[in-house]
C-alpha atoms as a PDB file:
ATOM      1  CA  UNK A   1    -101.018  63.057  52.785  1.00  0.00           C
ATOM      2  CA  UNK A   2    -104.635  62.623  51.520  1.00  0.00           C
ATOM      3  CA  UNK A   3    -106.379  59.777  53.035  1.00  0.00           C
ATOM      4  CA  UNK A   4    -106.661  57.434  49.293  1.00  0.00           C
ATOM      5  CA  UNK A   5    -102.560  57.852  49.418  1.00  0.00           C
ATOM      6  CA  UNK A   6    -102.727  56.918  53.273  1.00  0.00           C
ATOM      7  CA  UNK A   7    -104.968  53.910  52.470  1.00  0.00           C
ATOM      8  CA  UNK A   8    -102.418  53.150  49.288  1.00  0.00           C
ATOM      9  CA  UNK A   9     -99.582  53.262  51.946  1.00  0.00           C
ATOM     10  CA  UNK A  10    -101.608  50.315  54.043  1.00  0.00           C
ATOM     11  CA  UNK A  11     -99.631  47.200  53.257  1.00  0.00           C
ATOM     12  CA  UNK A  12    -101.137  43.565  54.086  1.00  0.00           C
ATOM     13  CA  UNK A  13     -99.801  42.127  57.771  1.00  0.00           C
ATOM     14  CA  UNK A  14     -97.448  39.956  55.913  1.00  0.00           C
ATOM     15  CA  UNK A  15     -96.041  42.633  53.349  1.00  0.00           C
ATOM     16  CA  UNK A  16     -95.522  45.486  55.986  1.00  0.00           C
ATOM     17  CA  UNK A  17     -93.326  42.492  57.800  1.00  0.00           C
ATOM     18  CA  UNK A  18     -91.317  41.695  55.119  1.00  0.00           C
ATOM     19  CA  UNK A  19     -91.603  45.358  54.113  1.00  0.00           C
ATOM     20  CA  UNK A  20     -89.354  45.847  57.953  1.00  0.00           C
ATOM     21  CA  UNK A  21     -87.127  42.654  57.396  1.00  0.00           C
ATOM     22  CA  UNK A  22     -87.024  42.063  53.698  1.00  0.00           C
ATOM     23  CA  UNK A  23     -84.159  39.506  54.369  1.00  0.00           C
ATOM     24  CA  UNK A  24     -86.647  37.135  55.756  1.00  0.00           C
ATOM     25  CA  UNK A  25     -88.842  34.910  53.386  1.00  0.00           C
ATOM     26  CA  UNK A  26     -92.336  35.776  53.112  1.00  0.00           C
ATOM     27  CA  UNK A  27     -92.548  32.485  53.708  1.00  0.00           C
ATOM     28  CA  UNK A  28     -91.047  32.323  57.329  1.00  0.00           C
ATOM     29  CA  UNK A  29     -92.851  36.124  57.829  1.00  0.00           C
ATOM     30  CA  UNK A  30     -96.583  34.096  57.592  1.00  0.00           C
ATOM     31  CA  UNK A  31     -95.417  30.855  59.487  1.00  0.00           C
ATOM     32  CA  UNK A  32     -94.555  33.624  61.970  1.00  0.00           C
ATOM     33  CA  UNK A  33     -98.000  35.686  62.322  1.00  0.00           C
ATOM     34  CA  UNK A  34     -99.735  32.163  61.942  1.00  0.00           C
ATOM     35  CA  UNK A  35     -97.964  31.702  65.141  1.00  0.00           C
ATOM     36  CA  UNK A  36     -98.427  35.098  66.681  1.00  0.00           C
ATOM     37  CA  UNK A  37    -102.487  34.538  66.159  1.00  0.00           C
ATOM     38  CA  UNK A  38    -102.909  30.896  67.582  1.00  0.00           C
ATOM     39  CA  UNK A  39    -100.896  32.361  71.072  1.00  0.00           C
ATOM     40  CA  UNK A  40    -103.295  35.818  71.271  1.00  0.00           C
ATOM     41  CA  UNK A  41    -106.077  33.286  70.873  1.00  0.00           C
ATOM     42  CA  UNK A  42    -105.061  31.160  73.430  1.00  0.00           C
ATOM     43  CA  UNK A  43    -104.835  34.300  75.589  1.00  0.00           C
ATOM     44  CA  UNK A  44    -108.421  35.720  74.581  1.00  0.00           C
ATOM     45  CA  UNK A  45    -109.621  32.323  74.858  1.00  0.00           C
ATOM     46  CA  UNK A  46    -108.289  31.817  78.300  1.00  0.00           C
ATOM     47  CA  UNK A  47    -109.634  35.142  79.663  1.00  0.00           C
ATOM     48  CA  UNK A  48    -113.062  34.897  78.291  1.00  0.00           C
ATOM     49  CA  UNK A  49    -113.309  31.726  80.062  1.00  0.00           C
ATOM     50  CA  UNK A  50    -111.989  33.081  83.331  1.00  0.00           C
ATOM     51  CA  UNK A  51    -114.266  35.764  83.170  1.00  0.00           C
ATOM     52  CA  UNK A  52    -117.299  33.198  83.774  1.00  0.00           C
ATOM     53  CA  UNK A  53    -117.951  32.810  86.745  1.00  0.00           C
ATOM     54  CA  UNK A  54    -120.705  30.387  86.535  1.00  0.00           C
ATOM     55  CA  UNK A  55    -118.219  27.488  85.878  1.00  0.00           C
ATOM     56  CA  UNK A  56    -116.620  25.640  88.360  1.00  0.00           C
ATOM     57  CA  UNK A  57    -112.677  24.834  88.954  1.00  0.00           C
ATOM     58  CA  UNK A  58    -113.047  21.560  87.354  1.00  0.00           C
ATOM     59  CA  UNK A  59    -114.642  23.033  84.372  1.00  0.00           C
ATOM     60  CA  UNK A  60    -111.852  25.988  83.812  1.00  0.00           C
ATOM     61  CA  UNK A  61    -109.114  23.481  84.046  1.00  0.00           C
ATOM     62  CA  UNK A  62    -110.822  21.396  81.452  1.00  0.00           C
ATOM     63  CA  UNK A  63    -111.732  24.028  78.852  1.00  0.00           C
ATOM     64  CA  UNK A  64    -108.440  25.740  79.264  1.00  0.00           C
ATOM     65  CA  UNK A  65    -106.082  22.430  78.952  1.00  0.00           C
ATOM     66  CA  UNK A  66    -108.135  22.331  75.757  1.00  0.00           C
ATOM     67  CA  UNK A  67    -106.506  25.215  74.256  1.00  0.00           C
ATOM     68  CA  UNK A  68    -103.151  24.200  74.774  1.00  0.00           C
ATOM     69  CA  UNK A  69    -102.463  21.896  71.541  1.00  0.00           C
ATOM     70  CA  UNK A  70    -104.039  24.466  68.980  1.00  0.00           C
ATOM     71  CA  UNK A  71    -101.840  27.264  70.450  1.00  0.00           C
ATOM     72  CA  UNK A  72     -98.749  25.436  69.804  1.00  0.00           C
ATOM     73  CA  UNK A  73     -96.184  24.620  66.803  1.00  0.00           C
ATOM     74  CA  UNK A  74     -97.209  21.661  66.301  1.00  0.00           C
ATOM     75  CA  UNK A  75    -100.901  21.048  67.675  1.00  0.00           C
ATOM     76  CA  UNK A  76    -101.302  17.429  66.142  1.00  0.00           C
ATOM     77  CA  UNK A  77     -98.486  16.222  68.312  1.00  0.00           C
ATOM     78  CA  UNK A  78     -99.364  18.393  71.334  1.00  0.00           C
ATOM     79  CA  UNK A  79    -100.522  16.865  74.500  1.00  0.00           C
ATOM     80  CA  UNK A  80    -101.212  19.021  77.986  1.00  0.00           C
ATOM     81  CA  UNK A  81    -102.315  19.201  81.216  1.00  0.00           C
ATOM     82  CA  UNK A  82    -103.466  21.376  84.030  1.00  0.00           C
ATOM     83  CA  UNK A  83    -102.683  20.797  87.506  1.00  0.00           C
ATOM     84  CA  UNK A  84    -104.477  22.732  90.927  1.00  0.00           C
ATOM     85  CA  UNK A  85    -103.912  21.240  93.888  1.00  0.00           C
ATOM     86  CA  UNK A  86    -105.445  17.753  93.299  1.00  0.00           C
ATOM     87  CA  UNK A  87    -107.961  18.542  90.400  1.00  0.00           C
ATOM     88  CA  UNK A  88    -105.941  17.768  87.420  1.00  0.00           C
ATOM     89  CA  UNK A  89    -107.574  17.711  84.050  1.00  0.00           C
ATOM     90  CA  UNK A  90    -105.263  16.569  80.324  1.00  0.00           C
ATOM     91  CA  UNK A  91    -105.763  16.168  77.121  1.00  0.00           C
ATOM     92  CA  UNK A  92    -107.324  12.759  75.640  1.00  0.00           C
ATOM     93  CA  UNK A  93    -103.721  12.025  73.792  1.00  0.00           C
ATOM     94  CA  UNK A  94    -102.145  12.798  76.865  1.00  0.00           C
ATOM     95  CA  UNK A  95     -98.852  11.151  78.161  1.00  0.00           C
ATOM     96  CA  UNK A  96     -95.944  12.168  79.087  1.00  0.00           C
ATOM     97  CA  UNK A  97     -92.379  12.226  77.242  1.00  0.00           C
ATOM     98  CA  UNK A  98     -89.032  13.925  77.487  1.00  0.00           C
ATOM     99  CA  UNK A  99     -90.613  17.081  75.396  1.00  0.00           C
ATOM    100  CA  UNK A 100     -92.020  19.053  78.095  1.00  0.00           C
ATOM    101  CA  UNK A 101     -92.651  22.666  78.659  1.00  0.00           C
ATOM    102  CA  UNK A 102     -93.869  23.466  82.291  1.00  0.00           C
ATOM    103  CA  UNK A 103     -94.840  26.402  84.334  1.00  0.00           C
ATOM    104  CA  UNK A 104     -94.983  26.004  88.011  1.00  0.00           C
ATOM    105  CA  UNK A 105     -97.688  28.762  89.773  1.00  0.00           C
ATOM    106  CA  UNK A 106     -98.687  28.903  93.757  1.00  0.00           C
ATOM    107  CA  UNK A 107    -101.795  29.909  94.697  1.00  0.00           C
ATOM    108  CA  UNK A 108    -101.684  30.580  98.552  1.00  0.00           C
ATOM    109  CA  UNK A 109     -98.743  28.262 100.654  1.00  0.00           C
ATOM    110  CA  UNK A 110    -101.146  25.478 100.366  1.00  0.00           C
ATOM    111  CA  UNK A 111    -102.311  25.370  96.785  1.00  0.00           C
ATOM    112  CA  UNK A 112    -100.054  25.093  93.953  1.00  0.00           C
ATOM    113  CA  UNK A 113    -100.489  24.586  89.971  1.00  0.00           C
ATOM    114  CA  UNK A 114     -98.580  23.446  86.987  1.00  0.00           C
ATOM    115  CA  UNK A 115     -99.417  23.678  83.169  1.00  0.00           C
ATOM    116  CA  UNK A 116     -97.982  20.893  81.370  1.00  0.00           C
ATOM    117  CA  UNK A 117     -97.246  21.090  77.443  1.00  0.00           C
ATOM    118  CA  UNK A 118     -95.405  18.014  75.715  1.00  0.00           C
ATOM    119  CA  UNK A 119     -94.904  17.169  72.553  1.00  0.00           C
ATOM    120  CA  UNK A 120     -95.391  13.617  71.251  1.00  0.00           C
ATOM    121  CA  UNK A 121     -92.680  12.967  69.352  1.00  0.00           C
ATOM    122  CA  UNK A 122     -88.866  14.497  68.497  1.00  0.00           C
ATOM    123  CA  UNK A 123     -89.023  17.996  66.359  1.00  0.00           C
ATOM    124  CA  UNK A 124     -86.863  20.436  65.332  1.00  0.00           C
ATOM    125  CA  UNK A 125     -84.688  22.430  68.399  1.00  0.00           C
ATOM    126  CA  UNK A 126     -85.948  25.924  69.096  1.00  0.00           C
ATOM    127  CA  UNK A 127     -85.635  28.544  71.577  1.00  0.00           C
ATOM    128  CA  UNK A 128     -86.336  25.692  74.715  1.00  0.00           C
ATOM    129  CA  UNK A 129     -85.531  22.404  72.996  1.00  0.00           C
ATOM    130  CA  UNK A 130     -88.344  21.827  70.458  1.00  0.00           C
ATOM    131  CA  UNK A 131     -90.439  24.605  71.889  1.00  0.00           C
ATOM    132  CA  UNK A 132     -90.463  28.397  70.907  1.00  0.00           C
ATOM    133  CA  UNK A 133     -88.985  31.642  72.848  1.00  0.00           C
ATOM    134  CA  UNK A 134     -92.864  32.334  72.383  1.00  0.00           C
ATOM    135  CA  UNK A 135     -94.870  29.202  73.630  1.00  0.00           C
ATOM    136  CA  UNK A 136     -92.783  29.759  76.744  1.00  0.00           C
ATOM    137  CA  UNK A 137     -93.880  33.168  77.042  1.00  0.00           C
ATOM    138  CA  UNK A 138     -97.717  31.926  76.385  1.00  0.00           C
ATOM    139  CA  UNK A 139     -96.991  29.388  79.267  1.00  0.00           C
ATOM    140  CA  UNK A 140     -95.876  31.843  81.609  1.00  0.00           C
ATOM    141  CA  UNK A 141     -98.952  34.157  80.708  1.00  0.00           C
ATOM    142  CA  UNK A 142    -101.284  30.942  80.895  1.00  0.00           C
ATOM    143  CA  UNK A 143    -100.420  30.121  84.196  1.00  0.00           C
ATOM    144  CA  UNK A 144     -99.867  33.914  85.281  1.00  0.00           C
ATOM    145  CA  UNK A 145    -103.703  34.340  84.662  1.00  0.00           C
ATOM    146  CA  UNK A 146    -104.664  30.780  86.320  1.00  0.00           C
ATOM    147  CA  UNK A 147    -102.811  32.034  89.771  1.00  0.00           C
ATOM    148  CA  UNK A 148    -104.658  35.295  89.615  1.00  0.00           C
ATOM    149  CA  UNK A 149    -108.175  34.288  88.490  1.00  0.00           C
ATOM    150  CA  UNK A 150    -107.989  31.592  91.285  1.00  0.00           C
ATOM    151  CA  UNK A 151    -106.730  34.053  94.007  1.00  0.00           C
ATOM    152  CA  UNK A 152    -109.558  36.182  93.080  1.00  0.00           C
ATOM    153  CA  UNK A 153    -111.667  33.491  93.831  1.00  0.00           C
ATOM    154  CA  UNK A 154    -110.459  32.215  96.949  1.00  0.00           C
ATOM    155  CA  UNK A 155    -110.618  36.096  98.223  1.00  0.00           C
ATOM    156  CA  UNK A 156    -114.056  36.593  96.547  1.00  0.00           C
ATOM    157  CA  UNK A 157    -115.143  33.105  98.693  1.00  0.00           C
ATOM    158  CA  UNK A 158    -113.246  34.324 102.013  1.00  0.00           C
ATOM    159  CA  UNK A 159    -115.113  37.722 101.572  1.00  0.00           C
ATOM    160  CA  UNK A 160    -118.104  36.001 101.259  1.00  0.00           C
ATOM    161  CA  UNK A 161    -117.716  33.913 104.647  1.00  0.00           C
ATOM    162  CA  UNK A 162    -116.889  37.039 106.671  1.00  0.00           C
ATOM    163  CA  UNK A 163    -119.695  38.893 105.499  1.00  0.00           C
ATOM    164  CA  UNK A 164    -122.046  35.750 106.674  1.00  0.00           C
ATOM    165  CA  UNK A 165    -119.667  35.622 110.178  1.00  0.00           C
ATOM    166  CA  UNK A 166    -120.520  39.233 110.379  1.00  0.00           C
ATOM    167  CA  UNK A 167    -123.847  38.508 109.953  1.00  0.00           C
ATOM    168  CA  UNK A 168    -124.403  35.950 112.117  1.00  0.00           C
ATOM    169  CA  UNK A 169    -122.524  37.702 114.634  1.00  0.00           C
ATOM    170  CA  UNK A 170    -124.825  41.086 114.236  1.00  0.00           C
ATOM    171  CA  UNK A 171    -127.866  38.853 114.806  1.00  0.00           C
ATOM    172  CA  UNK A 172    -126.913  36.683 117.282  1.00  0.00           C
ATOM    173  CA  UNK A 173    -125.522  40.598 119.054  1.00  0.00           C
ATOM    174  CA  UNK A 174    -129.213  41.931 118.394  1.00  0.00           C
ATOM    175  CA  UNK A 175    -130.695  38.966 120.162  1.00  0.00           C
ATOM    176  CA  UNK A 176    -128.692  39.477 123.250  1.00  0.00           C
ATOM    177  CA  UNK A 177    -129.966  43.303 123.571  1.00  0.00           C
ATOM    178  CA  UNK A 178    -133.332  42.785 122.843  1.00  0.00           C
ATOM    179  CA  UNK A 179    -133.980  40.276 126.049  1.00  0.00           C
END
């Protein structure tokens, strides 16, 4: 196939959807990818800010609970919080209601988080009440990533403190010989 036939063959996201399930609107096909988009962004999002480590605990749990409304259904009636150990950081329209989507993470024994998503207000039923197969699959990624980025950093910090006890020790070892 010459490559202006293989570009020809290229169909738009949305038409090579419909193109595979033709009984679907186009309609529901875009509402879809719409979806599919806002949750890899979320994701990307999440990981580029996990990936600084210049910010502090407090300031991941605040820019992360931040991209919890815009990567769900309905992000104008989306509220959510972020829980790790006792920092805790929510939304500014946040409260809590019978619409909740949750994902429980530990840390080590002693340190445990939750994400919190709720919804404001009564919508449609879905996968999980008014929530989609997909938003809990997001949720479980979210706070998949949250457990290991702050594992990393607890082991990073322990690291760090037994390279300074070894330190220490070496000197304090040196001293003793050298008398």
């Amino acid at each position: 196939m010459s490559n202006s036939r293989r570009r020809q063959a290229i169909l738009p996201p949305e038409q090579a959807i419909h193109a595979l399930h033709p009984q679907v609107p186009k309609n529901e096909v875009i509402h879809a990818l719409r979806e599919r988009v806002k949750e890899l962004t979320a994701l990307h999002s999440t990981v580029c800010i996990l990936q600084d480590d210049a910010l502090s605990t407090r300031e991941i749990l605040d820019r992360v609970v931040k991209l919890l409304p815009p990567a769900w259904q309905y992000p104008g009636i989306t509220a959510g919080r972020v829980l790790v150990g006792a920092a805790e950081s929510r939304t500014p329209n946040f409260r809590r209601t019978r619409w909740l989507q949750a994902c429980d993470f530990r840390v080590t024994p002693e340190i445990s988080g939750r994400i919190e998503v709720y919804y404001l207000r009564k919508m449609p039923a879905e996968a999980e009440g008014p929530f989609l197969a997909e938003e809990r699959n997001l949720i479980n990624s979210l706070a998949d990533m949250m457990r290991v980025y702050l594992e990393r950093k607890l082991a990073s910090r322990a690291l760090l403190d037994a390279h300074k006890d070894l330190e220490r020790r070496v000197k304090e070892r040196t001293a003793e010989l050298e008398k």
